[in-house]
PDB file of N, CA and C in Angstrom:
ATOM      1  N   UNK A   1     -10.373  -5.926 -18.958  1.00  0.00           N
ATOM      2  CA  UNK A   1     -10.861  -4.824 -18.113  1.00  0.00           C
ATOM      3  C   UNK A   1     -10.038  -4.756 -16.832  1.00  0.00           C
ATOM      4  N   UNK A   2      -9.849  -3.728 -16.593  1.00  0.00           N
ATOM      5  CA  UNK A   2      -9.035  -3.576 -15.316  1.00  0.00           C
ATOM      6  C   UNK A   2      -9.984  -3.631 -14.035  1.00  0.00           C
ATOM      7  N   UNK A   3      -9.185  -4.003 -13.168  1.00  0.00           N
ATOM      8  CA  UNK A   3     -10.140  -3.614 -11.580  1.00  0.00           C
ATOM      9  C   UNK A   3      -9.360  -2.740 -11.349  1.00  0.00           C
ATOM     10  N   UNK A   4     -10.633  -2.384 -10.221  1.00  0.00           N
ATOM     11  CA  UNK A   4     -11.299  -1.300  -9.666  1.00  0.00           C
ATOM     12  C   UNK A   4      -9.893  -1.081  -8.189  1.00  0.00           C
ATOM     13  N   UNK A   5      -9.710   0.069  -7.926  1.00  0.00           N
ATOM     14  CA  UNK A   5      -8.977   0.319  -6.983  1.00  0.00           C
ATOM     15  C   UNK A   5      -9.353  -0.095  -5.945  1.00  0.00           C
ATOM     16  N   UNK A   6      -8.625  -1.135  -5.094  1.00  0.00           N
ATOM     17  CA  UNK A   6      -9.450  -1.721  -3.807  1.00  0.00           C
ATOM     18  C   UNK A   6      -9.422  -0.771  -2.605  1.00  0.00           C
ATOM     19  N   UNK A   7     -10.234  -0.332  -2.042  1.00  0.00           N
ATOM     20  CA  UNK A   7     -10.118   0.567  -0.863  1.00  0.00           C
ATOM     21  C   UNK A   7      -9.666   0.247   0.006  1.00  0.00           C
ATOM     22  N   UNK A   8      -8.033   0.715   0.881  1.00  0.00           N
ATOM     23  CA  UNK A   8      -7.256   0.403   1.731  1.00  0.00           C
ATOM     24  C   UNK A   8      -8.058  -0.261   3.057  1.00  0.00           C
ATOM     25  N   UNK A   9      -9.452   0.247   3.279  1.00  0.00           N
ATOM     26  CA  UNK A   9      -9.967  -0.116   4.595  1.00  0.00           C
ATOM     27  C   UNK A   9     -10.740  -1.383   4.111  1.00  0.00           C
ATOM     28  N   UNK A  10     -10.913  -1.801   3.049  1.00  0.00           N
ATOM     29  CA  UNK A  10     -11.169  -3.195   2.776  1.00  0.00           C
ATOM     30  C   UNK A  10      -9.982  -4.386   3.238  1.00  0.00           C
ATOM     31  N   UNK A  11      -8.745  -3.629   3.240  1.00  0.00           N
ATOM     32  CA  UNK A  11      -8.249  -4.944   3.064  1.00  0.00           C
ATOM     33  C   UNK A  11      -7.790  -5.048   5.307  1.00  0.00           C
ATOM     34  N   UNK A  12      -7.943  -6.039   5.901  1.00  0.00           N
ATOM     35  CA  UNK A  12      -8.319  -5.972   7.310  1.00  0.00           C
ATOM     36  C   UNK A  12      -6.973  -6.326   7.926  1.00  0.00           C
ATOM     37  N   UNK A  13      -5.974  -6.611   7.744  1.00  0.00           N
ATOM     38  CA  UNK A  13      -5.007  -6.912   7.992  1.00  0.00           C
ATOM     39  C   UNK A  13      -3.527  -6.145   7.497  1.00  0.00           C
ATOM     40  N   UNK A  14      -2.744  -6.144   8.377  1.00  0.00           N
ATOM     41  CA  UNK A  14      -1.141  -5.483   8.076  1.00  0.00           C
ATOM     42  C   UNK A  14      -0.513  -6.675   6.837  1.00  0.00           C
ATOM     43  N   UNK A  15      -0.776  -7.532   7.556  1.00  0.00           N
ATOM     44  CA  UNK A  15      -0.390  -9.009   6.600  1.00  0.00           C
ATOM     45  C   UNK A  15      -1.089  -9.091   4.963  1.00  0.00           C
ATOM     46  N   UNK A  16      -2.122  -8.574   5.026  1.00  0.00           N
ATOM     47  CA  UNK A  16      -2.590  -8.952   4.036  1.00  0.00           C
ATOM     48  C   UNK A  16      -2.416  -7.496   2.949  1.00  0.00           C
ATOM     49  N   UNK A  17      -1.865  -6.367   3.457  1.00  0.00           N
ATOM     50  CA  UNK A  17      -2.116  -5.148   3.242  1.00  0.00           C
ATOM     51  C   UNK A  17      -0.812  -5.392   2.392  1.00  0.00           C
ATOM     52  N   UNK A  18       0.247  -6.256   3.016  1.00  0.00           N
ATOM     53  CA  UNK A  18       1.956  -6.271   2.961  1.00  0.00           C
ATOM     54  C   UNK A  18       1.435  -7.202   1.141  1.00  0.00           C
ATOM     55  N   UNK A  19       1.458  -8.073   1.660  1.00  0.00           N
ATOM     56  CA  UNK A  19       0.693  -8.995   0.251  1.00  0.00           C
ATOM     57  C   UNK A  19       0.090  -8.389  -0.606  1.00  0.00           C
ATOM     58  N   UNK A  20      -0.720  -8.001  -0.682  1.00  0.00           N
ATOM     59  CA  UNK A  20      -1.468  -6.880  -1.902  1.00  0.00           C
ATOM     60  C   UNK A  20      -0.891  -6.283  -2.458  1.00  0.00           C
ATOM     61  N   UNK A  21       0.260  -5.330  -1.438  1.00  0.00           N
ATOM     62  CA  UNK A  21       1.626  -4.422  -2.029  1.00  0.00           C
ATOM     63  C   UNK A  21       2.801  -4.987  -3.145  1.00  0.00           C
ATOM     64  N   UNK A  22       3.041  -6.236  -2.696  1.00  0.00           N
ATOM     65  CA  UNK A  22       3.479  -7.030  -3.105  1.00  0.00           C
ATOM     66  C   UNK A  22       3.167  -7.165  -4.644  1.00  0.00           C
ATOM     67  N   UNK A  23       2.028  -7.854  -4.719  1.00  0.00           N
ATOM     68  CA  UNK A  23       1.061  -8.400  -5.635  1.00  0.00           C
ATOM     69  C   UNK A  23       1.351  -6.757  -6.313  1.00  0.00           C
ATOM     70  N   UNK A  24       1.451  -5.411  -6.390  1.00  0.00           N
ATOM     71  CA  UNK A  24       0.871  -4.648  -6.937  1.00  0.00           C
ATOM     72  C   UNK A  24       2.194  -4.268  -7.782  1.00  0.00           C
ATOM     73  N   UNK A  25       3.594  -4.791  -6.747  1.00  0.00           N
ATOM     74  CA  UNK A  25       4.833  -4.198  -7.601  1.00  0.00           C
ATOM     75  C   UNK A  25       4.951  -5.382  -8.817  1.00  0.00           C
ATOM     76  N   UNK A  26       4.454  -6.485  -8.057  1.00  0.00           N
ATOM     77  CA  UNK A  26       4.900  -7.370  -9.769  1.00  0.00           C
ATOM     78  C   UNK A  26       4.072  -6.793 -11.105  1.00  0.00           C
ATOM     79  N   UNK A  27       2.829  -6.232 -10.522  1.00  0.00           N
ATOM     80  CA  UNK A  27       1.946  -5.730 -11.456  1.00  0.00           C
ATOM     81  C   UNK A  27       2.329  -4.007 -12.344  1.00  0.00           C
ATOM     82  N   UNK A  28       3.180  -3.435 -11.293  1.00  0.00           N
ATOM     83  CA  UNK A  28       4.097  -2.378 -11.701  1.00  0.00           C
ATOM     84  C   UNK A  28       4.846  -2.872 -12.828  1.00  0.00           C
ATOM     85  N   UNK A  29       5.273  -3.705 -13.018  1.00  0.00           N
ATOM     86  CA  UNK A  29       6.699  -4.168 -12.834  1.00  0.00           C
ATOM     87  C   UNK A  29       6.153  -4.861 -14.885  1.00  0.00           C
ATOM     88  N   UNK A  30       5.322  -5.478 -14.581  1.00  0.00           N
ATOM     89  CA  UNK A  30       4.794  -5.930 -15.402  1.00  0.00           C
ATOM     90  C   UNK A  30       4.354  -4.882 -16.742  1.00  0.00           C
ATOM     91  N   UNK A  31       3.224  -3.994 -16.251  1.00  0.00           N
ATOM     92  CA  UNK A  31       2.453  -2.816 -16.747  1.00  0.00           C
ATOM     93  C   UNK A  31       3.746  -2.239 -17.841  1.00  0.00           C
ATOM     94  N   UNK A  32       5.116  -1.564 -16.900  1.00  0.00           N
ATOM     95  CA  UNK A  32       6.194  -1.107 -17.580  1.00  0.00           C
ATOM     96  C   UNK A  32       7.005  -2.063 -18.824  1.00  0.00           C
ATOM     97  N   UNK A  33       7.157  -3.003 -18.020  1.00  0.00           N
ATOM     98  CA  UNK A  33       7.298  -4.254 -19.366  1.00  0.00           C
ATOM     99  C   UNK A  33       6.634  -4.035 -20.615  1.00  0.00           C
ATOM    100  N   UNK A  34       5.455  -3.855 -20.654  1.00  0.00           N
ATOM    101  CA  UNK A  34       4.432  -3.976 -21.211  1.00  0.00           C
ATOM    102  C   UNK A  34       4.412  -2.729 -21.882  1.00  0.00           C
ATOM    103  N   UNK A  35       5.237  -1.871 -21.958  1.00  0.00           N
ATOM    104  CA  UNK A  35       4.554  -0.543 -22.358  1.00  0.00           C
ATOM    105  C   UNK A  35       3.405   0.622 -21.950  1.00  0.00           C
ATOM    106  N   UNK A  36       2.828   0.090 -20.672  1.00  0.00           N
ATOM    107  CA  UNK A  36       1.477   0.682 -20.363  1.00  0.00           C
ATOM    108  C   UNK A  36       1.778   1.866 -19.181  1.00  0.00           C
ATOM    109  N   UNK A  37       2.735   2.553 -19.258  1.00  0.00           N
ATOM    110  CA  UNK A  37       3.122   3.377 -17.955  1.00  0.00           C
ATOM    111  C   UNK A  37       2.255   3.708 -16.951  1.00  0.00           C
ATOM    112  N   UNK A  38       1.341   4.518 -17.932  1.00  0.00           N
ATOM    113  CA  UNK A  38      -0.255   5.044 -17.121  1.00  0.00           C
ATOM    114  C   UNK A  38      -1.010   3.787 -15.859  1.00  0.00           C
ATOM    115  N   UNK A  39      -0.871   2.315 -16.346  1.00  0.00           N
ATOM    116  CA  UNK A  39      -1.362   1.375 -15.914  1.00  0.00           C
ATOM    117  C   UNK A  39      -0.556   1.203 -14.752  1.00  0.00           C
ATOM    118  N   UNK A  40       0.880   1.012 -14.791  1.00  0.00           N
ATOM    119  CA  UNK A  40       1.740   1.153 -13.727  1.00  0.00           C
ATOM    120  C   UNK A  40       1.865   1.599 -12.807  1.00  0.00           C
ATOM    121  N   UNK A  41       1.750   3.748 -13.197  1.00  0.00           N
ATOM    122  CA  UNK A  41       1.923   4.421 -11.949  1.00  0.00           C
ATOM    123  C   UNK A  41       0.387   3.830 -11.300  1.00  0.00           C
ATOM    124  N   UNK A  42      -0.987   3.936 -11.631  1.00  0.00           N
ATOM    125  CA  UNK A  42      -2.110   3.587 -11.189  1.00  0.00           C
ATOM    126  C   UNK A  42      -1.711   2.413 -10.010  1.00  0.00           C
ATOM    127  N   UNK A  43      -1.353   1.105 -10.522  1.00  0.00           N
ATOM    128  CA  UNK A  43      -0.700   0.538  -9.340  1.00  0.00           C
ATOM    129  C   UNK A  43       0.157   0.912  -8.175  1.00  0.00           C
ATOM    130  N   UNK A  44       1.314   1.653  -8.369  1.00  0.00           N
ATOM    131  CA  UNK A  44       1.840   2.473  -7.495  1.00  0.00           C
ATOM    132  C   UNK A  44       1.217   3.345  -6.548  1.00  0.00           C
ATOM    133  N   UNK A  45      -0.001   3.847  -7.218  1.00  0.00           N
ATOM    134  CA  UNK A  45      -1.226   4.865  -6.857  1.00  0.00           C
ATOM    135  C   UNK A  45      -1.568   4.248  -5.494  1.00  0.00           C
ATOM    136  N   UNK A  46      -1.963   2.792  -5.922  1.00  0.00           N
ATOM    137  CA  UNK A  46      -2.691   2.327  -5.141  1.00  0.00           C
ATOM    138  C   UNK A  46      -2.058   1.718  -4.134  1.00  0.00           C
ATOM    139  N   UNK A  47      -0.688   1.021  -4.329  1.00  0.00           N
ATOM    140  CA  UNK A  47       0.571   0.840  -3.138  1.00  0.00           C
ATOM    141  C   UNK A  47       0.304   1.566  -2.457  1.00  0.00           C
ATOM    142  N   UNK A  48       0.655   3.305  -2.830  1.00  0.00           N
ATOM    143  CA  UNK A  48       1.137   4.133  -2.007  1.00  0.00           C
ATOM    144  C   UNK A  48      -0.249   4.273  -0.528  1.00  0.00           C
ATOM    145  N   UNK A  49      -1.693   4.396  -1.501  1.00  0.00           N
ATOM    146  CA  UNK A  49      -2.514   4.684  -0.252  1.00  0.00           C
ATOM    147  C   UNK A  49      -2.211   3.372   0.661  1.00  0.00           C
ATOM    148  N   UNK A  50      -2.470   2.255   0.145  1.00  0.00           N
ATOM    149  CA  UNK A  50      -2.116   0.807   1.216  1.00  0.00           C
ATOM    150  C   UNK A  50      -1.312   1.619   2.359  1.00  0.00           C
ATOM    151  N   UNK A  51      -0.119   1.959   1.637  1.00  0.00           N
ATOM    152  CA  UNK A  51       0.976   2.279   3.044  1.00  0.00           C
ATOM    153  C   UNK A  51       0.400   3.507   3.901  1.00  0.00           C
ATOM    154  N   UNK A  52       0.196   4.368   3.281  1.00  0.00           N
ATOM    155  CA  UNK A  52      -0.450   5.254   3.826  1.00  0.00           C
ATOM    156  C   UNK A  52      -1.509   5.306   4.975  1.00  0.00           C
ATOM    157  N   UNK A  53      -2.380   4.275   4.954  1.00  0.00           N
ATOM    158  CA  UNK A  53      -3.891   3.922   5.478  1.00  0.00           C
ATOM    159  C   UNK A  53      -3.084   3.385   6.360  1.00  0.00           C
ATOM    160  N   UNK A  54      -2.194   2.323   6.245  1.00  0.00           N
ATOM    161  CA  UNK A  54      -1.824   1.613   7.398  1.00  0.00           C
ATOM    162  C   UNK A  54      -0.589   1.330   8.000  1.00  0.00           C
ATOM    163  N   UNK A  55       0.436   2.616   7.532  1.00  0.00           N
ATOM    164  CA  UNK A  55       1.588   2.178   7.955  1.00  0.00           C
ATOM    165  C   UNK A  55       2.113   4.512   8.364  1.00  0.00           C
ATOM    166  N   UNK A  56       1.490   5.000   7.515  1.00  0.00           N
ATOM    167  CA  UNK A  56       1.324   6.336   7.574  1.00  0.00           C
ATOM    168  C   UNK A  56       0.211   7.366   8.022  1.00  0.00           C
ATOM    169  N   UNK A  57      -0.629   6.828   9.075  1.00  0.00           N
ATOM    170  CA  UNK A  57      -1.614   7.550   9.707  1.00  0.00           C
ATOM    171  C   UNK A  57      -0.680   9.344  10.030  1.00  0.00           C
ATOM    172  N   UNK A  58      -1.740  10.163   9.716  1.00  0.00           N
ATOM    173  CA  UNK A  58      -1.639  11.107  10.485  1.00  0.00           C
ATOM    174  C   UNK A  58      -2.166  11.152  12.047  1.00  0.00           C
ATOM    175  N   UNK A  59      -1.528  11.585  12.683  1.00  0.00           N
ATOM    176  CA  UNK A  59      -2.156  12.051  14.261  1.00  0.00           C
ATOM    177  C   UNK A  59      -2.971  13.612  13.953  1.00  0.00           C
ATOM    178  N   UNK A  60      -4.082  13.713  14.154  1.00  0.00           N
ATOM    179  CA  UNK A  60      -4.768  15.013  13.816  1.00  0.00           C
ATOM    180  C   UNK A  60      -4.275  16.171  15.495  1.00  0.00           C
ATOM    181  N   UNK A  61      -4.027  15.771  16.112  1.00  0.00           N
ATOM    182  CA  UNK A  61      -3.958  15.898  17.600  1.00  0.00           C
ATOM    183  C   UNK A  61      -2.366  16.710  17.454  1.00  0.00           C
ATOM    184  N   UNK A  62      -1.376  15.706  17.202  1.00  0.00           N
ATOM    185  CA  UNK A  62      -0.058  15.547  16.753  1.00  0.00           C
ATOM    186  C   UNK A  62       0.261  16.618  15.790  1.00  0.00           C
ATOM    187  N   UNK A  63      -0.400  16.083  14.652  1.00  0.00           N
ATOM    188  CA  UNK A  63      -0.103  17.052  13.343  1.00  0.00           C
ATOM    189  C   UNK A  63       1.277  16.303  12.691  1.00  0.00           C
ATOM    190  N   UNK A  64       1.672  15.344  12.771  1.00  0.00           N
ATOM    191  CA  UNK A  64       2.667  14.346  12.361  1.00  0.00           C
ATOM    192  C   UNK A  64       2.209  12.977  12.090  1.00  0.00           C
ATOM    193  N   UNK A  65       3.224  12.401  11.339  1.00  0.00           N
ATOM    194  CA  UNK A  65       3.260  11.098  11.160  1.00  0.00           C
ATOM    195  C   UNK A  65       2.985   9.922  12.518  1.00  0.00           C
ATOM    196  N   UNK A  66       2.138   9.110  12.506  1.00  0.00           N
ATOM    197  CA  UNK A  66       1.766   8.049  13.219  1.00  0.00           C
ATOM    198  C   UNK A  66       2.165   6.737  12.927  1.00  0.00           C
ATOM    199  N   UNK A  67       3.459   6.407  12.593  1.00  0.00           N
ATOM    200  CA  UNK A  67       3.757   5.165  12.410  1.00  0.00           C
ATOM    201  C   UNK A  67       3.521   3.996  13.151  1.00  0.00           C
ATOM    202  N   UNK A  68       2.677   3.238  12.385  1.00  0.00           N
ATOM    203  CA  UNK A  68       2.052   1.658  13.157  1.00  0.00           C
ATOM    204  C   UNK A  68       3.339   0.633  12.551  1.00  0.00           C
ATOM    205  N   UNK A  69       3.750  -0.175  13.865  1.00  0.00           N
ATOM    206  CA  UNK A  69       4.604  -1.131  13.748  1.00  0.00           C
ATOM    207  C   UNK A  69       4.631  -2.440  13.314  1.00  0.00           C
ATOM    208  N   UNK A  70       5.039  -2.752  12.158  1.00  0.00           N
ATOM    209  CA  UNK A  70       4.707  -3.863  11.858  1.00  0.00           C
ATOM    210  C   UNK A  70       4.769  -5.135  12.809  1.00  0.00           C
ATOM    211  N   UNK A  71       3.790  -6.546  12.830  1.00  0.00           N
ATOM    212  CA  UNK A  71       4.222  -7.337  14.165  1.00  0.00           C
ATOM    213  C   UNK A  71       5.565  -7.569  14.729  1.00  0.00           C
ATOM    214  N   UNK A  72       6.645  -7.961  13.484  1.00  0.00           N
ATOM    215  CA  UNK A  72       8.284  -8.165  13.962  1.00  0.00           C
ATOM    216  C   UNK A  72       9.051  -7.106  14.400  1.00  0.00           C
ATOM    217  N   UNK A  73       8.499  -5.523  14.267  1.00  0.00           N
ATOM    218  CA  UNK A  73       9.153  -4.566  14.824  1.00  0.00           C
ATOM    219  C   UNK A  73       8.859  -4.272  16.358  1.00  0.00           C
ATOM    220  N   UNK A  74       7.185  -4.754  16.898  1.00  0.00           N
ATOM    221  CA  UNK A  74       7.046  -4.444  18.146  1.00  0.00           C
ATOM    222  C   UNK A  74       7.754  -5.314  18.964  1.00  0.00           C
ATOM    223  N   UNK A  75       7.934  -6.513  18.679  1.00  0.00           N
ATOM    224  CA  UNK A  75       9.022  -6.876  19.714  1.00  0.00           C
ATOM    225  C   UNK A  75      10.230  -6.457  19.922  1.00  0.00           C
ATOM    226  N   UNK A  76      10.902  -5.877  19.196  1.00  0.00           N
ATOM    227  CA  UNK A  76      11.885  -5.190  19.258  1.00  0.00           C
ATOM    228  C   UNK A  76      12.005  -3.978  20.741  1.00  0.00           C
ATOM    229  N   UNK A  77      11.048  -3.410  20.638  1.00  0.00           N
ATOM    230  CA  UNK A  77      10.978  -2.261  21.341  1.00  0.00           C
ATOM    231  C   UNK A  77      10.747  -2.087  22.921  1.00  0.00           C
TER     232      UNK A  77
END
């Protein structure tokens, strides 16, 4: 049985958000191996909101992209 799509605001961390993503391309990666495409993009599905929720906020104000910095990029700046 497959699980259930985890909801991006479950997971509480950038760190842990990065990890999950992770975890989801080997599972891509795998799915296609496997013959199961449908199973694949579904993972991808679910990458994509991860990034989205927390790396691709909209500004409603803005009307653009809100990019949040990962910890090693804010020192940079």
């Amino acid at each position: 049985a497959e699980k259930a799509i985890l909801p991006p605001e479950r997971i509480l961390t950038q760190k842990g958000a990065l990890k999950h993503i992770q975890t989801l391309f080997v599972k891509y990666q795998f799915y296609f191996a496997q013959g199961q495409p449908a199973a694949g993009i579904n993972t991808l599905r679910e990458a994509m909101q991860l990034i989205h929720y927390w790396w691709l906020d909209i500004d409603p104000d803005e009307g653009m992209f809100n990019n949040r910095l990962l910890p090693h990029e804010k020192d940079e700046r």
